[in-house]
PDB file of N, CA and C in Angstrom:
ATOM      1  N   UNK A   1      -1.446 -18.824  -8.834  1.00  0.00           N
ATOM      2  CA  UNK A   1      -0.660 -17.612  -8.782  1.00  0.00           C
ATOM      3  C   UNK A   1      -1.450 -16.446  -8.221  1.00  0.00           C
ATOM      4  N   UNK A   2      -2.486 -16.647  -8.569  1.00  0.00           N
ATOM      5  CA  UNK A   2      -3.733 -15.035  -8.504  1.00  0.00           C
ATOM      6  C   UNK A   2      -3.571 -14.842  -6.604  1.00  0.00           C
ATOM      7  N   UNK A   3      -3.626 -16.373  -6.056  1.00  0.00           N
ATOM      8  CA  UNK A   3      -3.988 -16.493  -4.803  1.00  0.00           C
ATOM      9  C   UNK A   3      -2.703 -16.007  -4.177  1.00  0.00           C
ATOM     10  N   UNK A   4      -1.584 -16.186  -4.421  1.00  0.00           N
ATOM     11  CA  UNK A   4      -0.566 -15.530  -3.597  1.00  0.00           C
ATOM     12  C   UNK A   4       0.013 -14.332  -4.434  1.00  0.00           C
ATOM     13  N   UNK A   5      -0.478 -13.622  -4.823  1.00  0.00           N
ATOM     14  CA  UNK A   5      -0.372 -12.133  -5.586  1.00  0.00           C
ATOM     15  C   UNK A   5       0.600 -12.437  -6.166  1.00  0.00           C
ATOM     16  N   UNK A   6       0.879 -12.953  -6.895  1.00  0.00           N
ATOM     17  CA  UNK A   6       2.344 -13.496  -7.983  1.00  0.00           C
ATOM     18  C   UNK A   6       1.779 -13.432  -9.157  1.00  0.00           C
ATOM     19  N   UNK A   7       2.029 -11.958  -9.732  1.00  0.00           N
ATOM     20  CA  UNK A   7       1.315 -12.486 -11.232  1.00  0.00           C
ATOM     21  C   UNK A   7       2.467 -12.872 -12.370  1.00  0.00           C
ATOM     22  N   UNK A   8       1.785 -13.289 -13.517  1.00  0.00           N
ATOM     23  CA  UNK A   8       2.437 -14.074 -14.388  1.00  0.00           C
ATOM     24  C   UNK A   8       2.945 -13.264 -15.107  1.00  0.00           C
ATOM     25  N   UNK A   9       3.826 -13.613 -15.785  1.00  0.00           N
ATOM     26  CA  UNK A   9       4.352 -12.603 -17.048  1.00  0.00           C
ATOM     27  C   UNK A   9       4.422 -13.837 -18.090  1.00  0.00           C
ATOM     28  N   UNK A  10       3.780 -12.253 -19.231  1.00  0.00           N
ATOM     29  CA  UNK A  10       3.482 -12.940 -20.539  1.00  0.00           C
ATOM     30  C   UNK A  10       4.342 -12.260 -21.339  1.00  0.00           C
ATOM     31  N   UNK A  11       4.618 -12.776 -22.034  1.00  0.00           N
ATOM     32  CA  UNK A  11       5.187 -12.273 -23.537  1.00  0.00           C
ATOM     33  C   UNK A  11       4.451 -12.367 -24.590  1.00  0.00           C
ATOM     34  N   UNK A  12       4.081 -11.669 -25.185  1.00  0.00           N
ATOM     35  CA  UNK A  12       3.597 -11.207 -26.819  1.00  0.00           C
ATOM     36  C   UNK A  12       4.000 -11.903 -27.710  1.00  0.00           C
ATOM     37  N   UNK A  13       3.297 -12.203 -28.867  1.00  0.00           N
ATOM     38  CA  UNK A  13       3.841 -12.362 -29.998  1.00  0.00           C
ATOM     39  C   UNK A  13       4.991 -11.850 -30.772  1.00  0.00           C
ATOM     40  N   UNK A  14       5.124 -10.326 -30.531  1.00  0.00           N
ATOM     41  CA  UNK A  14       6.325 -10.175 -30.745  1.00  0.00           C
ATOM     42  C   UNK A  14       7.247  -9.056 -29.220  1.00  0.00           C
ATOM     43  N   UNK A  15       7.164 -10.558 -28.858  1.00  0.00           N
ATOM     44  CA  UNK A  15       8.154 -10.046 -27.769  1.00  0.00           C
ATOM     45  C   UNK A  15       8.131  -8.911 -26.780  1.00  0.00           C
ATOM     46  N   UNK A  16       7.153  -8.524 -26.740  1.00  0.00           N
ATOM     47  CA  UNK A  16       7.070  -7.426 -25.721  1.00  0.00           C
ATOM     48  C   UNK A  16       6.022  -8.176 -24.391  1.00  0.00           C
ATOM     49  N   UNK A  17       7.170  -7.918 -23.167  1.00  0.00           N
ATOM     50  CA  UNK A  17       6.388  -8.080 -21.899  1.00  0.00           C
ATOM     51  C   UNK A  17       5.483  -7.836 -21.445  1.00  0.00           C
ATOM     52  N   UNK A  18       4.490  -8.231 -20.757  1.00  0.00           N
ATOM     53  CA  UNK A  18       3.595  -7.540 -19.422  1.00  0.00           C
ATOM     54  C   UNK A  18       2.739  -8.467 -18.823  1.00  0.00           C
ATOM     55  N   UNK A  19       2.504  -7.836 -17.965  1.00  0.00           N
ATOM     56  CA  UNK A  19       2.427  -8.434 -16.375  1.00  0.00           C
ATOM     57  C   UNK A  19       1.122  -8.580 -16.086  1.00  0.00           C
ATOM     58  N   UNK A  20      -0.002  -9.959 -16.010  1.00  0.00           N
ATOM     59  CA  UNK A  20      -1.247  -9.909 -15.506  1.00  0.00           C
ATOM     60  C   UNK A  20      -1.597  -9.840 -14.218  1.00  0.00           C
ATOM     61  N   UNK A  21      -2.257  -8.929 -13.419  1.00  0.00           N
ATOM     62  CA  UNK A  21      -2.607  -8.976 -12.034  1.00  0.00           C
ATOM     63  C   UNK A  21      -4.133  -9.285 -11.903  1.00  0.00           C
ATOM     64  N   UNK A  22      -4.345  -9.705 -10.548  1.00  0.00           N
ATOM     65  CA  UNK A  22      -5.939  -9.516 -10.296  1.00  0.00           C
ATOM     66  C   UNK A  22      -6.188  -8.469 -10.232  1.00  0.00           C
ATOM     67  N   UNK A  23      -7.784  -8.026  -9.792  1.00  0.00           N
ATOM     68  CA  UNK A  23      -8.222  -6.969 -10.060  1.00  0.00           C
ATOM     69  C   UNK A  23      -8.195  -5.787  -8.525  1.00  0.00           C
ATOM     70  N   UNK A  24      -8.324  -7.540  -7.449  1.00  0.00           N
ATOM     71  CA  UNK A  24      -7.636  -6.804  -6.370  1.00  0.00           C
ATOM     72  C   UNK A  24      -6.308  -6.402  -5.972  1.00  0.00           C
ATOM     73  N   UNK A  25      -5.404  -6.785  -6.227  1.00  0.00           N
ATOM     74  CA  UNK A  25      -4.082  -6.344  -6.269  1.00  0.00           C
ATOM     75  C   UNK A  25      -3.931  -5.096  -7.722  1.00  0.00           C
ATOM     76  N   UNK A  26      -4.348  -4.852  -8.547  1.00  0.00           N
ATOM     77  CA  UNK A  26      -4.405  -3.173  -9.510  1.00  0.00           C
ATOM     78  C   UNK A  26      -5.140  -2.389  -8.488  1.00  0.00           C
ATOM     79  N   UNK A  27      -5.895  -2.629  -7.804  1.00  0.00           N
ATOM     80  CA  UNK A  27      -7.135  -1.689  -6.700  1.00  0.00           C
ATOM     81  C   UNK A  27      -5.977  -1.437  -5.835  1.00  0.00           C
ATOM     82  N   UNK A  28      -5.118  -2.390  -5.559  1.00  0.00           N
ATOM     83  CA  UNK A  28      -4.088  -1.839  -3.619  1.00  0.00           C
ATOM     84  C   UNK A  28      -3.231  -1.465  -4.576  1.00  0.00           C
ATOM     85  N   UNK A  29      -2.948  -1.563  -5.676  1.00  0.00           N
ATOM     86  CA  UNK A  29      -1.792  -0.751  -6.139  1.00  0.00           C
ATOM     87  C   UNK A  29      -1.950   0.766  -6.817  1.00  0.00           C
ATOM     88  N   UNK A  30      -3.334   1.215  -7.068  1.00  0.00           N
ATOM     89  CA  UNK A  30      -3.872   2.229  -7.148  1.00  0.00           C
ATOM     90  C   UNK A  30      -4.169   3.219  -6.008  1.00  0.00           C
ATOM     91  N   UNK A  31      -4.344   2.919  -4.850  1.00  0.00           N
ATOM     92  CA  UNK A  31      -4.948   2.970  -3.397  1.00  0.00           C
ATOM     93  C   UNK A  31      -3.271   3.670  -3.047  1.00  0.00           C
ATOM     94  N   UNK A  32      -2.087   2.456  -3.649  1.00  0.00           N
ATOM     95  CA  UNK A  32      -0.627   2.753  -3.016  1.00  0.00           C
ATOM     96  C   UNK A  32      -0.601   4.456  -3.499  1.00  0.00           C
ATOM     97  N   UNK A  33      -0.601   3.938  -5.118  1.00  0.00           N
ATOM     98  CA  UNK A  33      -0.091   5.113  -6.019  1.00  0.00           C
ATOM     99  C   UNK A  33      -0.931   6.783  -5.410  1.00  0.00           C
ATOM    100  N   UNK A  34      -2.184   6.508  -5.224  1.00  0.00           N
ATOM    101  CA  UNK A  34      -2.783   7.574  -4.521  1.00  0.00           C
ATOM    102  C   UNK A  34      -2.152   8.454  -3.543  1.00  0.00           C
ATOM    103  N   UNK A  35      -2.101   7.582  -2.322  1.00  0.00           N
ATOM    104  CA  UNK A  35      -1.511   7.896  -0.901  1.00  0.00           C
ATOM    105  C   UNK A  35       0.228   8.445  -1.548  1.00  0.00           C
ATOM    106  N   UNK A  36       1.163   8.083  -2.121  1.00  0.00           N
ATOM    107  CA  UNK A  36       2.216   8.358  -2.399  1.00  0.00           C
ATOM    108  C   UNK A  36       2.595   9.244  -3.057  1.00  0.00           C
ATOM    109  N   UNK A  37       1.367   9.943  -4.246  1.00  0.00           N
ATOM    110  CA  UNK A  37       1.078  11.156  -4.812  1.00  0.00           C
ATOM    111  C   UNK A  37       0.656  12.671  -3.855  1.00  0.00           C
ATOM    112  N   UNK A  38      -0.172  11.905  -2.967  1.00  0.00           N
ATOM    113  CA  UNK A  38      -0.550  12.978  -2.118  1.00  0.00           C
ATOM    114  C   UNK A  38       0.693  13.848  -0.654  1.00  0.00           C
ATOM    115  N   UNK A  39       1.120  14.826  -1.303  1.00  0.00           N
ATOM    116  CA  UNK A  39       2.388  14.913  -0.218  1.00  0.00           C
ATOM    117  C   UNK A  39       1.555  15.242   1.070  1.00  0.00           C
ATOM    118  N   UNK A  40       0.127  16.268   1.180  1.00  0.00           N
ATOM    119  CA  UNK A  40      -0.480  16.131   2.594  1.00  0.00           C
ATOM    120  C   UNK A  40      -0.475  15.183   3.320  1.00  0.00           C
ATOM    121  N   UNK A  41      -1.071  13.774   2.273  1.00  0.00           N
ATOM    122  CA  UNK A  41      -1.302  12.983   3.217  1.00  0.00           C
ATOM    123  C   UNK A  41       0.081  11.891   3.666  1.00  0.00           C
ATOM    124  N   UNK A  42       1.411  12.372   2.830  1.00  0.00           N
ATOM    125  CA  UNK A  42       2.782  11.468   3.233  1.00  0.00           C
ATOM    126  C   UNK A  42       2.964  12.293   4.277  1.00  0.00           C
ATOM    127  N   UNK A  43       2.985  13.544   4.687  1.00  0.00           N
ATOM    128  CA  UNK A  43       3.222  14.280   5.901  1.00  0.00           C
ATOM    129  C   UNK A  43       2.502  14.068   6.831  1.00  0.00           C
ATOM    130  N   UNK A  44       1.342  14.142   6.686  1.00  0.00           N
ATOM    131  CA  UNK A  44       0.508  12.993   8.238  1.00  0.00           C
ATOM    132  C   UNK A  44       1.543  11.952   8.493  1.00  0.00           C
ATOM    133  N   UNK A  45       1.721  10.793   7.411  1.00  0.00           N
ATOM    134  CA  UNK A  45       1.736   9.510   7.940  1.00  0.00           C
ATOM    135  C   UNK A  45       3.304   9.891   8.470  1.00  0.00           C
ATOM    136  N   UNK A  46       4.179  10.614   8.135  1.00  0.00           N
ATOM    137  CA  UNK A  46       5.647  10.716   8.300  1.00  0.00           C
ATOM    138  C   UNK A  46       5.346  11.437  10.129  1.00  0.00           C
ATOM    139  N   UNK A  47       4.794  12.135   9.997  1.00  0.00           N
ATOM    140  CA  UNK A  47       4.745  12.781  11.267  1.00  0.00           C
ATOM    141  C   UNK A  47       3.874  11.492  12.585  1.00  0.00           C
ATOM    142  N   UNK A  48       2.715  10.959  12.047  1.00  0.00           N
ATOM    143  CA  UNK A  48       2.749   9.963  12.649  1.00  0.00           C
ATOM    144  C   UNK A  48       3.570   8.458  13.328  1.00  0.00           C
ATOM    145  N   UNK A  49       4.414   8.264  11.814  1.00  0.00           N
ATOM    146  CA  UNK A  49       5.089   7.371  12.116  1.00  0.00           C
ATOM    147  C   UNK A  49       6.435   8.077  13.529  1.00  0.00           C
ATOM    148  N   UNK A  50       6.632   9.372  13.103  1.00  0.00           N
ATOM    149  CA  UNK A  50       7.255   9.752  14.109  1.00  0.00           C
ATOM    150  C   UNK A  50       7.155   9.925  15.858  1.00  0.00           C
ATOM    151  N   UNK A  51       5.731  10.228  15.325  1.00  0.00           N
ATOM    152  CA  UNK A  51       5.069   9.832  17.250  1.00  0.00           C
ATOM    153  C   UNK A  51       5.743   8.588  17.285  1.00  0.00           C
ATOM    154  N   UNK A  52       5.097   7.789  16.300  1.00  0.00           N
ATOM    155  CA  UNK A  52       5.035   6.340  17.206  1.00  0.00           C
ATOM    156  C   UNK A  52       6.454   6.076  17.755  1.00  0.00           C
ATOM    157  N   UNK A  53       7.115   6.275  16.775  1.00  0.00           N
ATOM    158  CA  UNK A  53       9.049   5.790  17.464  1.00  0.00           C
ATOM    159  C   UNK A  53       9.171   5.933  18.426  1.00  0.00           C
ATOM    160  N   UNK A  54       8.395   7.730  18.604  1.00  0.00           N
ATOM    161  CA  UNK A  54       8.938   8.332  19.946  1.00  0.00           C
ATOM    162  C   UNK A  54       8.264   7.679  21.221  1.00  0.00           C
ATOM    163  N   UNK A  55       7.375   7.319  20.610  1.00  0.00           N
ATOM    164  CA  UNK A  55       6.328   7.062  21.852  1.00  0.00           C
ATOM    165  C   UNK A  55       5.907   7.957  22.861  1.00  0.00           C
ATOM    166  N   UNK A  56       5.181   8.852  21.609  1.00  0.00           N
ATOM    167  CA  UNK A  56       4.282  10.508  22.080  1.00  0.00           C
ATOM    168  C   UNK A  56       3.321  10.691  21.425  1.00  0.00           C
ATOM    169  N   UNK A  57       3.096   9.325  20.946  1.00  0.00           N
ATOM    170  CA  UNK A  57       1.420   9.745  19.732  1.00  0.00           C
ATOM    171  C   UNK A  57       0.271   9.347  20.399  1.00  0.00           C
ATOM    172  N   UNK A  58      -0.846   9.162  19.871  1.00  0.00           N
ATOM    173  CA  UNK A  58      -2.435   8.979  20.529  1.00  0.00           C
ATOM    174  C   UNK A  58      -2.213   7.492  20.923  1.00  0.00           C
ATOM    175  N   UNK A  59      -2.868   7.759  22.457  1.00  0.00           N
ATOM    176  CA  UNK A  59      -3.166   6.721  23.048  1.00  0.00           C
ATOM    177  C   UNK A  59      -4.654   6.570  23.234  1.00  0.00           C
ATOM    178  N   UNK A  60      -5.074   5.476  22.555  1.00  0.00           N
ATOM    179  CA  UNK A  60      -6.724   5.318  23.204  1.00  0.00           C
ATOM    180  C   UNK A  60      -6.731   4.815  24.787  1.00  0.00           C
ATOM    181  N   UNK A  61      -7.819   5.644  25.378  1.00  0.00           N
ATOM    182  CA  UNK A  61      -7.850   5.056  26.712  1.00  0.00           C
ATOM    183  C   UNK A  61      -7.677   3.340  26.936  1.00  0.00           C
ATOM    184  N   UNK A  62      -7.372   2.716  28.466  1.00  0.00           N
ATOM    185  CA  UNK A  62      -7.099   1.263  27.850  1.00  0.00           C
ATOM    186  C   UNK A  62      -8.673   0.469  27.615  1.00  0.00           C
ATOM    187  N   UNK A  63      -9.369   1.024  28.363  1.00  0.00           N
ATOM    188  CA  UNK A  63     -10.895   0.639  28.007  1.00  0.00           C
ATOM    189  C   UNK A  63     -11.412   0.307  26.387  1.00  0.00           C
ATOM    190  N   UNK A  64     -10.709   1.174  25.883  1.00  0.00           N
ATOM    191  CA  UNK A  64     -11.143   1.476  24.399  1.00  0.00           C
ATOM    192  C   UNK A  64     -10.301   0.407  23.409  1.00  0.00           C
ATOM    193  N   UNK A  65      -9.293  -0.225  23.883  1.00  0.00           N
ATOM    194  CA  UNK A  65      -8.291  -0.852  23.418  1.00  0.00           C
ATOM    195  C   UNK A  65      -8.501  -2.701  23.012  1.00  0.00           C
ATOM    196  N   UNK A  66      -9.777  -3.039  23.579  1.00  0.00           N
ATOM    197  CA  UNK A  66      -9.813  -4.181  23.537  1.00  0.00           C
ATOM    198  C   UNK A  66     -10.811  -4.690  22.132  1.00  0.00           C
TER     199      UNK A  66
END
């Protein structure tokens, strides 16, 4: 399970749920929670993602590209 990020769910003794993860998947889900807290940095990525649609954002020279 650990290997395809599927964690298990346990139940308690008395009945109460929760969910074991690895330690790398709590790290990318901390990393998520970060970036999604930060509205500066959702406005970069929103404005970025918007170049890209448009196809008006940074181009590395093609030299630089390989």
């Amino acid at each position: 399970m650990i290997a395809d990020h599927q964690p298990p769910n346990v139940t308690a003794s008395d009945d109460a749920d929760f969910v074991v993860i690895s330690a790398e998947d709590w790290e990318c889900e901390q990393e998520t929670r970060y970036v999604l807290q930060d509205r500066s940095l959702m406005a970069q990525i929103a404005r970025s993602a918007a170049t890209h649609a448009a196809g008006t954002g940074h181009r590395l020279p093609q030299d630089q590209c390989d």
